[in-house]
N, C-alpha and C. Protein backbone atom coordinates (compact mmCIF):
# COMPACT_ATOMS: atom_id res chain seq x y z
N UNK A 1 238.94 143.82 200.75
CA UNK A 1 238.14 144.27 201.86
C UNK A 1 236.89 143.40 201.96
N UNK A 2 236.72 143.01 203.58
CA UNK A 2 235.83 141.70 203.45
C UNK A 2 234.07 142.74 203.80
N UNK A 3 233.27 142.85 202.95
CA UNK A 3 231.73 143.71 203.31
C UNK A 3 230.99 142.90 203.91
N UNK A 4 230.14 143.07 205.07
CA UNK A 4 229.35 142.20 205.45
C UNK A 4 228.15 143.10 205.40
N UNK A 5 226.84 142.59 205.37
CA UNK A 5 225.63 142.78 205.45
C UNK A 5 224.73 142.64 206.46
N UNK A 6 224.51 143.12 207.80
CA UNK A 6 223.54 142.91 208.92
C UNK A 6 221.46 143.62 207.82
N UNK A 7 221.16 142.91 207.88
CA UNK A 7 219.74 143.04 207.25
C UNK A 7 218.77 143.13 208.37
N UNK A 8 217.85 143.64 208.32
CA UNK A 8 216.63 143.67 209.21
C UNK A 8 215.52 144.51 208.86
N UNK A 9 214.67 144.92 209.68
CA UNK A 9 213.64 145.39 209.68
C UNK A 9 213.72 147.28 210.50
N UNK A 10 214.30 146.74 211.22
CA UNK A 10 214.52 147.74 212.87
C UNK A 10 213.55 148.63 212.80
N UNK A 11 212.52 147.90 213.10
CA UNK A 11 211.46 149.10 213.86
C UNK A 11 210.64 148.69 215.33
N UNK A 12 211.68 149.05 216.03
CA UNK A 12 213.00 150.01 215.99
C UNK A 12 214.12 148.99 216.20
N UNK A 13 215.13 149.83 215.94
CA UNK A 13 216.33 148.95 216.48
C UNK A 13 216.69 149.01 218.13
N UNK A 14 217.16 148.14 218.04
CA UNK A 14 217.06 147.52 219.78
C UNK A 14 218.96 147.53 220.17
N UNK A 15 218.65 147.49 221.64
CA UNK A 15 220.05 147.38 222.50
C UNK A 15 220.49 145.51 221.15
N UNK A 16 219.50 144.73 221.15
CA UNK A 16 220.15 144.04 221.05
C UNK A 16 221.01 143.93 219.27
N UNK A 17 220.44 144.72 218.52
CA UNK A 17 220.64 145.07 217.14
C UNK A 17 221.94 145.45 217.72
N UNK A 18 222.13 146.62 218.49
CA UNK A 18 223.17 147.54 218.52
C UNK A 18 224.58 146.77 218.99
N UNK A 19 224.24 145.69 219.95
CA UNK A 19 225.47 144.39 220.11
C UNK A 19 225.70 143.91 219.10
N UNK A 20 225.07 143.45 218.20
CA UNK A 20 225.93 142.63 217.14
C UNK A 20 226.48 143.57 216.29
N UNK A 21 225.71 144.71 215.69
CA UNK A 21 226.45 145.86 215.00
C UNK A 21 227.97 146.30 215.73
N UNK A 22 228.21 145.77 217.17
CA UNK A 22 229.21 146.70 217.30
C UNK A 22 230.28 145.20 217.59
N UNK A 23 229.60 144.23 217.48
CA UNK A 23 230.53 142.79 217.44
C UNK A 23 231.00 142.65 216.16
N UNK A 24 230.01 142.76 215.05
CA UNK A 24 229.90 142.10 213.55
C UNK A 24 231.03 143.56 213.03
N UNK A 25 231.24 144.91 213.66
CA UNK A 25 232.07 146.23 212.75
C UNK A 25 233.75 145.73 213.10
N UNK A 26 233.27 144.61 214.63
CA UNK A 26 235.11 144.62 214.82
C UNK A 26 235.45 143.37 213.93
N UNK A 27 234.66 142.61 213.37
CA UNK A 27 235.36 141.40 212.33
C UNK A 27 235.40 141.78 211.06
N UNK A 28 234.56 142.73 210.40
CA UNK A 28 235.09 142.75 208.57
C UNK A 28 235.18 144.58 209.10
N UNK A 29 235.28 144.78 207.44
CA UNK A 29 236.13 145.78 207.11
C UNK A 29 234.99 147.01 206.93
N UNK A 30 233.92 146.72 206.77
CA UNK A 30 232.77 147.48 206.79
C UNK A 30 231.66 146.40 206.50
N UNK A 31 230.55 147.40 207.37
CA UNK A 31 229.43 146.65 207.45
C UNK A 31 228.41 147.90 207.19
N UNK A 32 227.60 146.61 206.49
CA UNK A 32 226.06 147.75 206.13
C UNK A 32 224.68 147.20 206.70
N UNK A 33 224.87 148.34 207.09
CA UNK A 33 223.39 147.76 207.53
C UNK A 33 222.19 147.77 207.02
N UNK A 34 221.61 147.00 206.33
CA UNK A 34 220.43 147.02 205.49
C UNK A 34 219.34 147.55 206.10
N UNK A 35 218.52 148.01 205.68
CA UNK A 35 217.17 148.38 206.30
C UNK A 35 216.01 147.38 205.04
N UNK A 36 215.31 146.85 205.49
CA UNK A 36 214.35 145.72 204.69
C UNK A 36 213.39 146.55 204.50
N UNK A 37 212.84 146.93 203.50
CA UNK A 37 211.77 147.27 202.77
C UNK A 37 210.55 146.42 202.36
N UNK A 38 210.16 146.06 203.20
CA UNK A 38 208.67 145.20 202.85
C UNK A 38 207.23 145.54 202.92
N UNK A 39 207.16 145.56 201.62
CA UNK A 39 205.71 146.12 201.50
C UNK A 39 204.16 145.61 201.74
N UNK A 40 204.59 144.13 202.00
CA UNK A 40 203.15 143.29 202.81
C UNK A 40 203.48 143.90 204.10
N UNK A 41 204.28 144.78 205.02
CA UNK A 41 204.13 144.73 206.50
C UNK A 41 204.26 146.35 206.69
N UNK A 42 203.61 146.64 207.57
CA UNK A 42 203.33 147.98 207.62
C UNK A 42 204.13 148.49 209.06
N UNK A 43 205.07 148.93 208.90
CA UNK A 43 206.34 149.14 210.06
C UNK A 43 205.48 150.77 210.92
N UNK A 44 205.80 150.68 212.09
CA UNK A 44 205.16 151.58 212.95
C UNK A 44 206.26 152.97 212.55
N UNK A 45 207.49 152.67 212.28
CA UNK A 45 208.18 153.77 212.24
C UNK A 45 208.59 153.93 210.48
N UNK A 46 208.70 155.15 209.88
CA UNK A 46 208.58 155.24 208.12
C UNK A 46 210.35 154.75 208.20
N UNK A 47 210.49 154.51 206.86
CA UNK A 47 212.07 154.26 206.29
C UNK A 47 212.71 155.17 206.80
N UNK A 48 212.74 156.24 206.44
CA UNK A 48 213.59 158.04 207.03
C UNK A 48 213.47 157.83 208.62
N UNK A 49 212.27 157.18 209.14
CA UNK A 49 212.69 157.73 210.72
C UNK A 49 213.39 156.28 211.49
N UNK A 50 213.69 154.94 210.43
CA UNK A 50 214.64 153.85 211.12
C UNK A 50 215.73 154.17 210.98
N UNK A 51 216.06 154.77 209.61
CA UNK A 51 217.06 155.41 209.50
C UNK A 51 217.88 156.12 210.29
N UNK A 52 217.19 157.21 210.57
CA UNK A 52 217.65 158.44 211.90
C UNK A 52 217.42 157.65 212.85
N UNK A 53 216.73 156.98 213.67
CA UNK A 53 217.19 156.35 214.70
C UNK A 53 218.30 155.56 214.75
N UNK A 54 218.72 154.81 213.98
CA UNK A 54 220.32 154.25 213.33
C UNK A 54 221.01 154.85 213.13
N UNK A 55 220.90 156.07 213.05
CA UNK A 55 222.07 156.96 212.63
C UNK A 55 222.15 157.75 214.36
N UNK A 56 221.20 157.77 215.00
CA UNK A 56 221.56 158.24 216.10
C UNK A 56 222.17 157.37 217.21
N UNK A 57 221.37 155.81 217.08
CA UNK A 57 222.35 155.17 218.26
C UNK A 57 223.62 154.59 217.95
N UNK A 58 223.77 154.66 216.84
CA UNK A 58 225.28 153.87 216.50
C UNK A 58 226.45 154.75 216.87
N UNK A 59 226.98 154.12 218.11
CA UNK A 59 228.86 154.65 218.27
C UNK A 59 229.36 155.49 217.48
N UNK A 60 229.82 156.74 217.80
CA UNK A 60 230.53 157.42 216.68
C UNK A 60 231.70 156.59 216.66
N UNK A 61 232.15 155.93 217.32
CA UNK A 61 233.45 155.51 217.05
C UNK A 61 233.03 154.39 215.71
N UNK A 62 232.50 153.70 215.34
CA UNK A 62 232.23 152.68 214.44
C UNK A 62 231.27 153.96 213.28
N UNK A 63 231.42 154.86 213.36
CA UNK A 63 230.62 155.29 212.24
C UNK A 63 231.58 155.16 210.64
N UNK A 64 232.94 155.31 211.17
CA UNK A 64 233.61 154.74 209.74
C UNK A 64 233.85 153.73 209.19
N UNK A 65 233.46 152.45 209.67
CA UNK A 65 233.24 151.32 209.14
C UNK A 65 231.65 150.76 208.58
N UNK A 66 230.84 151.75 209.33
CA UNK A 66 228.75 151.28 209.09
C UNK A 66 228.58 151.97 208.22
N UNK A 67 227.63 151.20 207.65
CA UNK A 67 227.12 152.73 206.40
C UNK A 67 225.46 151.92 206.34
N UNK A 68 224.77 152.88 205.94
CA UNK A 68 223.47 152.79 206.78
C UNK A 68 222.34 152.71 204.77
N UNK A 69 222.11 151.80 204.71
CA UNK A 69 220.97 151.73 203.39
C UNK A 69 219.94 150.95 203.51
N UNK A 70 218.65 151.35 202.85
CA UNK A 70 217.60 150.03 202.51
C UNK A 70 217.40 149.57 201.31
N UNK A 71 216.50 148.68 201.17
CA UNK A 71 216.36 147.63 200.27
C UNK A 71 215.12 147.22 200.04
N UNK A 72 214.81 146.67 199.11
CA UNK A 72 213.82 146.21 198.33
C UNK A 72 213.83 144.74 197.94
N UNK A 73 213.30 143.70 198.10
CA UNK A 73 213.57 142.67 196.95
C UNK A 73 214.41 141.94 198.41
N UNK A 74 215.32 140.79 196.86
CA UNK A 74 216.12 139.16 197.94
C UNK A 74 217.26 140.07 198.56
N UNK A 75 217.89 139.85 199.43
CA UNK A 75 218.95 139.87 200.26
C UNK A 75 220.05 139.82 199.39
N UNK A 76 220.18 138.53 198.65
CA UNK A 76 220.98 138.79 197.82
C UNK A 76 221.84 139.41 196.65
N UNK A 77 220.51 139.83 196.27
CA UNK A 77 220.57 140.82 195.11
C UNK A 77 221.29 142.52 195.98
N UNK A 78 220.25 142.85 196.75
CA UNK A 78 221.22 143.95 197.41
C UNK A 78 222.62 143.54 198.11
N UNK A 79 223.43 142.37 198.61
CA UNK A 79 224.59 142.03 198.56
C UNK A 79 225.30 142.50 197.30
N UNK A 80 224.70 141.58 196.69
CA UNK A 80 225.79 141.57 194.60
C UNK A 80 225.45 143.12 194.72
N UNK A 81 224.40 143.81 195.05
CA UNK A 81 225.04 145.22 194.51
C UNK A 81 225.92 146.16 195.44
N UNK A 82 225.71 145.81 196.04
CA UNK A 82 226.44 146.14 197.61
C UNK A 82 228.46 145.66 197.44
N UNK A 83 228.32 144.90 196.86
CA UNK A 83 230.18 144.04 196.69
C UNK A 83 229.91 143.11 198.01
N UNK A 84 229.10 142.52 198.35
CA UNK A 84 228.99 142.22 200.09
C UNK A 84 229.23 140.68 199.72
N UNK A 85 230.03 140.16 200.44
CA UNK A 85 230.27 138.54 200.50
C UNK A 85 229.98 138.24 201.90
N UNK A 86 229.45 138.75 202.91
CA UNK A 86 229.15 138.35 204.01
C UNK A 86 227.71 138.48 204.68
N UNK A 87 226.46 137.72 205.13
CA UNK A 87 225.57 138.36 205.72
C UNK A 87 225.42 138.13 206.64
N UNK A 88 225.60 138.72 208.09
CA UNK A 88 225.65 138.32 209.28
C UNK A 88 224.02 138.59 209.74
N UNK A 89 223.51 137.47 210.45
CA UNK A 89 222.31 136.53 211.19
C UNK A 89 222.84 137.08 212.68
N UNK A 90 221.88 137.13 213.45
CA UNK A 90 222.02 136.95 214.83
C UNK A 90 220.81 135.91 215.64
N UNK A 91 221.64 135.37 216.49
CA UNK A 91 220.30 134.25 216.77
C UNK A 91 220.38 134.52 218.29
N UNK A 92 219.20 134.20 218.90
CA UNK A 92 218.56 134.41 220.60
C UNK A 92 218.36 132.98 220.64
N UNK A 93 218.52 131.90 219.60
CA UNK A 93 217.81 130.81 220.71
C UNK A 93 217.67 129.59 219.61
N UNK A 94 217.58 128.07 219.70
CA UNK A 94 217.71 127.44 218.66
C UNK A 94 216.93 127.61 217.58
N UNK A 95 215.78 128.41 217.82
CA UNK A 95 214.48 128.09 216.93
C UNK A 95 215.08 129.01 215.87
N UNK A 96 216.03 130.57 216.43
CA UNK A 96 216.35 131.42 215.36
C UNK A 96 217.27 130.67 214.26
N UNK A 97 218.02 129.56 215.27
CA UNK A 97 219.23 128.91 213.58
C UNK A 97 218.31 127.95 212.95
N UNK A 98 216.96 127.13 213.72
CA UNK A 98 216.12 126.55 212.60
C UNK A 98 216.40 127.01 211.64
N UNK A 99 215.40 128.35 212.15
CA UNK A 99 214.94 129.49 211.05
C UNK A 99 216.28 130.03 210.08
N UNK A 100 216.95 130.47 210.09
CA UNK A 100 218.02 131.40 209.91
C UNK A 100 218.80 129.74 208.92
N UNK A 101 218.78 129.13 208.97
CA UNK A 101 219.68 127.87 208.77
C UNK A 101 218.85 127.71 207.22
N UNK A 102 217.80 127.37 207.04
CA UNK A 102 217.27 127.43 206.51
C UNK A 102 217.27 128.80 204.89
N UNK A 103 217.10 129.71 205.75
CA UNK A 103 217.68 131.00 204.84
C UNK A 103 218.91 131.22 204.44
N UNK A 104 219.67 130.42 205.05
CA UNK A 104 221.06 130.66 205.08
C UNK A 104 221.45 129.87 203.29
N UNK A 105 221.10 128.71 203.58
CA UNK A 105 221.12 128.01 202.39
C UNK A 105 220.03 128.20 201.40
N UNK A 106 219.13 128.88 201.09
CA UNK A 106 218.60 129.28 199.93
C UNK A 106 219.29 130.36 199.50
N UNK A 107 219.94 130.81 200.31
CA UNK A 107 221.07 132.70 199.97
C UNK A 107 221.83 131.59 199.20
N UNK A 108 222.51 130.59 200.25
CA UNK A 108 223.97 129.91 199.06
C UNK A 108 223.66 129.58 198.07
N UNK A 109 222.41 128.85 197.74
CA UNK A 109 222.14 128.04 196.66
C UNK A 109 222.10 129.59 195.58
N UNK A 110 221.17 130.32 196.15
CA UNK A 110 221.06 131.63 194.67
C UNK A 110 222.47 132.35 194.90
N UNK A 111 223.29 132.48 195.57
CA UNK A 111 224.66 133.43 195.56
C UNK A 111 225.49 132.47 196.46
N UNK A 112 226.53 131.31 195.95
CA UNK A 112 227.50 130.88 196.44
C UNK A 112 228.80 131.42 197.24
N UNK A 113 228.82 132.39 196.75
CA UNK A 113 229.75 133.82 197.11
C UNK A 113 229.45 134.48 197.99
N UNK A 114 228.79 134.40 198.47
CA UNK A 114 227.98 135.04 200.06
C UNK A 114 227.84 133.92 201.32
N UNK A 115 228.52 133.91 202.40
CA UNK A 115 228.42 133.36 203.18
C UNK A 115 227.75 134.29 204.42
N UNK A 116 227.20 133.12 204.82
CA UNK A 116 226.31 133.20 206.31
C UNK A 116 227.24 133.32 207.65
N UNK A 117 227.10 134.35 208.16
CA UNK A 117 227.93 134.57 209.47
C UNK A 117 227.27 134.58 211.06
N UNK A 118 226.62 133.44 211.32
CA UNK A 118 225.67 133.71 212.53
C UNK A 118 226.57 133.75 213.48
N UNK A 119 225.87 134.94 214.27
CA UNK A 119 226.27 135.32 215.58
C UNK A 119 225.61 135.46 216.89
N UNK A 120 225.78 134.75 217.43
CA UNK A 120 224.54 134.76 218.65
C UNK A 120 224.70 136.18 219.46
N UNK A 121 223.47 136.33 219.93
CA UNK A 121 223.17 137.23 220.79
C UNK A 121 223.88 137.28 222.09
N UNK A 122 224.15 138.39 222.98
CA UNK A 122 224.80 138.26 224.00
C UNK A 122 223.59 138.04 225.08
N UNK A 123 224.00 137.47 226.22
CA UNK A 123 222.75 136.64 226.85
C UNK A 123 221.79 137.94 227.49
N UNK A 124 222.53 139.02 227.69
CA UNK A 124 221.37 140.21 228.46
C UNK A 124 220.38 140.53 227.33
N UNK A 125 220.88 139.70 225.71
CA UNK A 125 219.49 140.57 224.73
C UNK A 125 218.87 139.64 224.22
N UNK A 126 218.85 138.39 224.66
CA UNK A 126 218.22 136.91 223.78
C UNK A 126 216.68 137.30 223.82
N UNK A 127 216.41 137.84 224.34
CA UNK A 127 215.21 137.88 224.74
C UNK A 127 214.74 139.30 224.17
N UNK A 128 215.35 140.21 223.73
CA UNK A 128 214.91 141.48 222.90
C UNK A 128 214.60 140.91 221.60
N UNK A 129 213.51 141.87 221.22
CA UNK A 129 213.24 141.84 219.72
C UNK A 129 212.24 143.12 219.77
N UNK A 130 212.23 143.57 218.40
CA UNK A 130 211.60 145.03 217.83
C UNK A 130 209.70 144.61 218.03
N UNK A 131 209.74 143.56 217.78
CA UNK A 131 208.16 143.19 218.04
C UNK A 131 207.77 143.50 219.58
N UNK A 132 208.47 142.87 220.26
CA UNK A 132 208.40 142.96 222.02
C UNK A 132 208.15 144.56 222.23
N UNK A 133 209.11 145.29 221.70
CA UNK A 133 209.52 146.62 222.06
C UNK A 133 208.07 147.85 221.78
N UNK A 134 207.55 147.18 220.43
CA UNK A 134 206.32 147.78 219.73
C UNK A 134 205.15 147.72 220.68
N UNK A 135 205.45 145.80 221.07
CA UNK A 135 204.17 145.22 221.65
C UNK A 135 203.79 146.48 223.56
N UNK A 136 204.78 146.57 224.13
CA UNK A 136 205.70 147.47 225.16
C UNK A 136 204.76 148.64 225.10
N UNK A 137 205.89 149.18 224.08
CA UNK A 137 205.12 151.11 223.74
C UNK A 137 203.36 151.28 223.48
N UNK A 138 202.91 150.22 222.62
CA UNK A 138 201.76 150.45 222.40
C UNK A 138 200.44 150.12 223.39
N UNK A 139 201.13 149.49 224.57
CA UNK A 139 200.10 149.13 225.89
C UNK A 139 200.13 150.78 226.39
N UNK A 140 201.41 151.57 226.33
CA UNK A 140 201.22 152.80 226.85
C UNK A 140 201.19 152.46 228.84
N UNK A 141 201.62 151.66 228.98
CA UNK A 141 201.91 151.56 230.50
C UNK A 141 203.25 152.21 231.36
N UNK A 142 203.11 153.13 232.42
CA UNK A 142 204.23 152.86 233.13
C UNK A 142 204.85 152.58 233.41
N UNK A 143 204.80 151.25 233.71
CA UNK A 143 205.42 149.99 233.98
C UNK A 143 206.47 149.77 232.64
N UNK A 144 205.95 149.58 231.76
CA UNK A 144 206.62 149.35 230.56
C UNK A 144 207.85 150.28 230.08
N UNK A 145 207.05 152.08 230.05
CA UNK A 145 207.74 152.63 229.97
C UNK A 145 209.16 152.83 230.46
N UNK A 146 208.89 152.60 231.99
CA UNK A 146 210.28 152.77 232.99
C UNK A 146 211.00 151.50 232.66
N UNK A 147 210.60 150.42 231.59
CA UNK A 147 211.75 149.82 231.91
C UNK A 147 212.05 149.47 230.63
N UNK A 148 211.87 150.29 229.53
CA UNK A 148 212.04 149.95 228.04
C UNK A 148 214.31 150.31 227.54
N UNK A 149 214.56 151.39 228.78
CA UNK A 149 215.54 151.21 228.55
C UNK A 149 216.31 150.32 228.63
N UNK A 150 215.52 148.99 228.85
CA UNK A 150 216.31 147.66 229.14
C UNK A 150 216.97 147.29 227.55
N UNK A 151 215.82 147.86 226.78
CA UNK A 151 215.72 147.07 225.00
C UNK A 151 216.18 148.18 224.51
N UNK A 152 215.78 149.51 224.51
CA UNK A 152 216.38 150.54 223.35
C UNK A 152 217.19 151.77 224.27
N UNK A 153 217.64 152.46 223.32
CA UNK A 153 218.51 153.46 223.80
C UNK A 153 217.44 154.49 223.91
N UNK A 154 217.73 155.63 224.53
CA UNK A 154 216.61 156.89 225.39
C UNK A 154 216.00 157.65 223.58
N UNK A 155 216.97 157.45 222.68
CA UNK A 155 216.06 158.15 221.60
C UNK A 155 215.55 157.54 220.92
N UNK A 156 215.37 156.02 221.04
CA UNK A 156 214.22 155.25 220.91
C UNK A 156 212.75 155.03 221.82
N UNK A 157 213.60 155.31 222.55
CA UNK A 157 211.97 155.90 223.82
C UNK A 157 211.47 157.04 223.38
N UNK A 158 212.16 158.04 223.36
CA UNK A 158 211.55 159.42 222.67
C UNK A 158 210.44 158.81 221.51
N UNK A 159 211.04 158.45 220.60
CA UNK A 159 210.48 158.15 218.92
C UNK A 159 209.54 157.65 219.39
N UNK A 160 209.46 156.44 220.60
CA UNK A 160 207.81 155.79 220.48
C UNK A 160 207.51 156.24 220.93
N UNK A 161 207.29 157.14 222.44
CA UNK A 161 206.24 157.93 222.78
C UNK A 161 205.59 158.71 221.67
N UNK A 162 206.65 159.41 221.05
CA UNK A 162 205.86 160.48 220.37
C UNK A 162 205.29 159.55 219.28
N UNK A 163 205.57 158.46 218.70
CA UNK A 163 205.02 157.98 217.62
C UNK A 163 203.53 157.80 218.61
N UNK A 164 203.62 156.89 219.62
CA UNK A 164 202.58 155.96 219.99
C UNK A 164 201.14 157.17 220.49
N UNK A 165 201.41 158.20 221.28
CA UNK A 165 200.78 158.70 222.27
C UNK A 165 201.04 160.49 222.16
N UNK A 166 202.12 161.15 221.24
CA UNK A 166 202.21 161.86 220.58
C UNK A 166 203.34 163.03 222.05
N UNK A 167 203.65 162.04 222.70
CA UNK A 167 204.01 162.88 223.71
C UNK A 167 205.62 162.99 224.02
């Protein structure tokens, strides 16, 4: 059974997270989705509530192949404990496979056994990211609001209002 690893941050997770999760569940045999634990960055939403938002927008139909954990520490190390030989990347644009290209081969060099699976973004989300989405909610505009369902699903709108503005 081939495990792959989607890693991130997701705060919050985005329409465009939710495309590759549901591209990256139809090629291996299960996929996990990491949640990144980093303690230099101070995430607007706690571990427990990226969680439940992941657990709420993901397809029930793919819920028996995802399985939903976080992490601490290299990527790799939660792979080897994970059984995971796969970590799937998603890229919006060349600068992400710079970037990502780069990481890709310090993973090989420390875990040979783990390959890099980049997958580009589908073109309606190149342009999403969880920073944008934060940057969005926290102007607290109308404007913004009415059109955030472009990037997240409606119970990610919920979560930031009430995170941002308590409403």
């Amino acid at each position: 059974m081939t495990i792959a690893v989607y890693a991130g941050s997701f705060d919050p997770i985005t329409k465009g997270h939710l495309d590759l999760i549901r591209r990256a569940s139809r090629a291996f045999q299960k996929l996990i989705i990491g949640i990144g634990v980093n303690l230099g960055k101070a995430p607007l939403f706690s571990l427990a509530e990226r969680t439940a938002l992941i657990q709420a927008t993901i397809p029930r139909e793919l819920t028996s192949v995802i399985e939903i954990l976080s992490f601490d520490g290299l990527l790799v190390d939660f792979c080897q404990q994970a059984g995971a030989t796969v970590i799937v990347r998603g890229l919006r644009a060349v600068t992400d496979f710079e970037a990502e290209l780069g990481v890709a081969h310090a993973n090989s060099n420390m875990m040979p056994e783990v390959d890099t699976f980049f997958l580009p973004t589908s073109p309606e989300y190149s342009f999403v990211s969880s920073s944008i989405v934060r940057e969005i909610a926290r102007h607290d505009s109308e404007i913004g609001w009415r059109k955030l369902h472009h990037y997240v699903s409606p119970v990610v709108i919920d979560a930031l209002r009430e995170k941002i503005n308590g409403r």
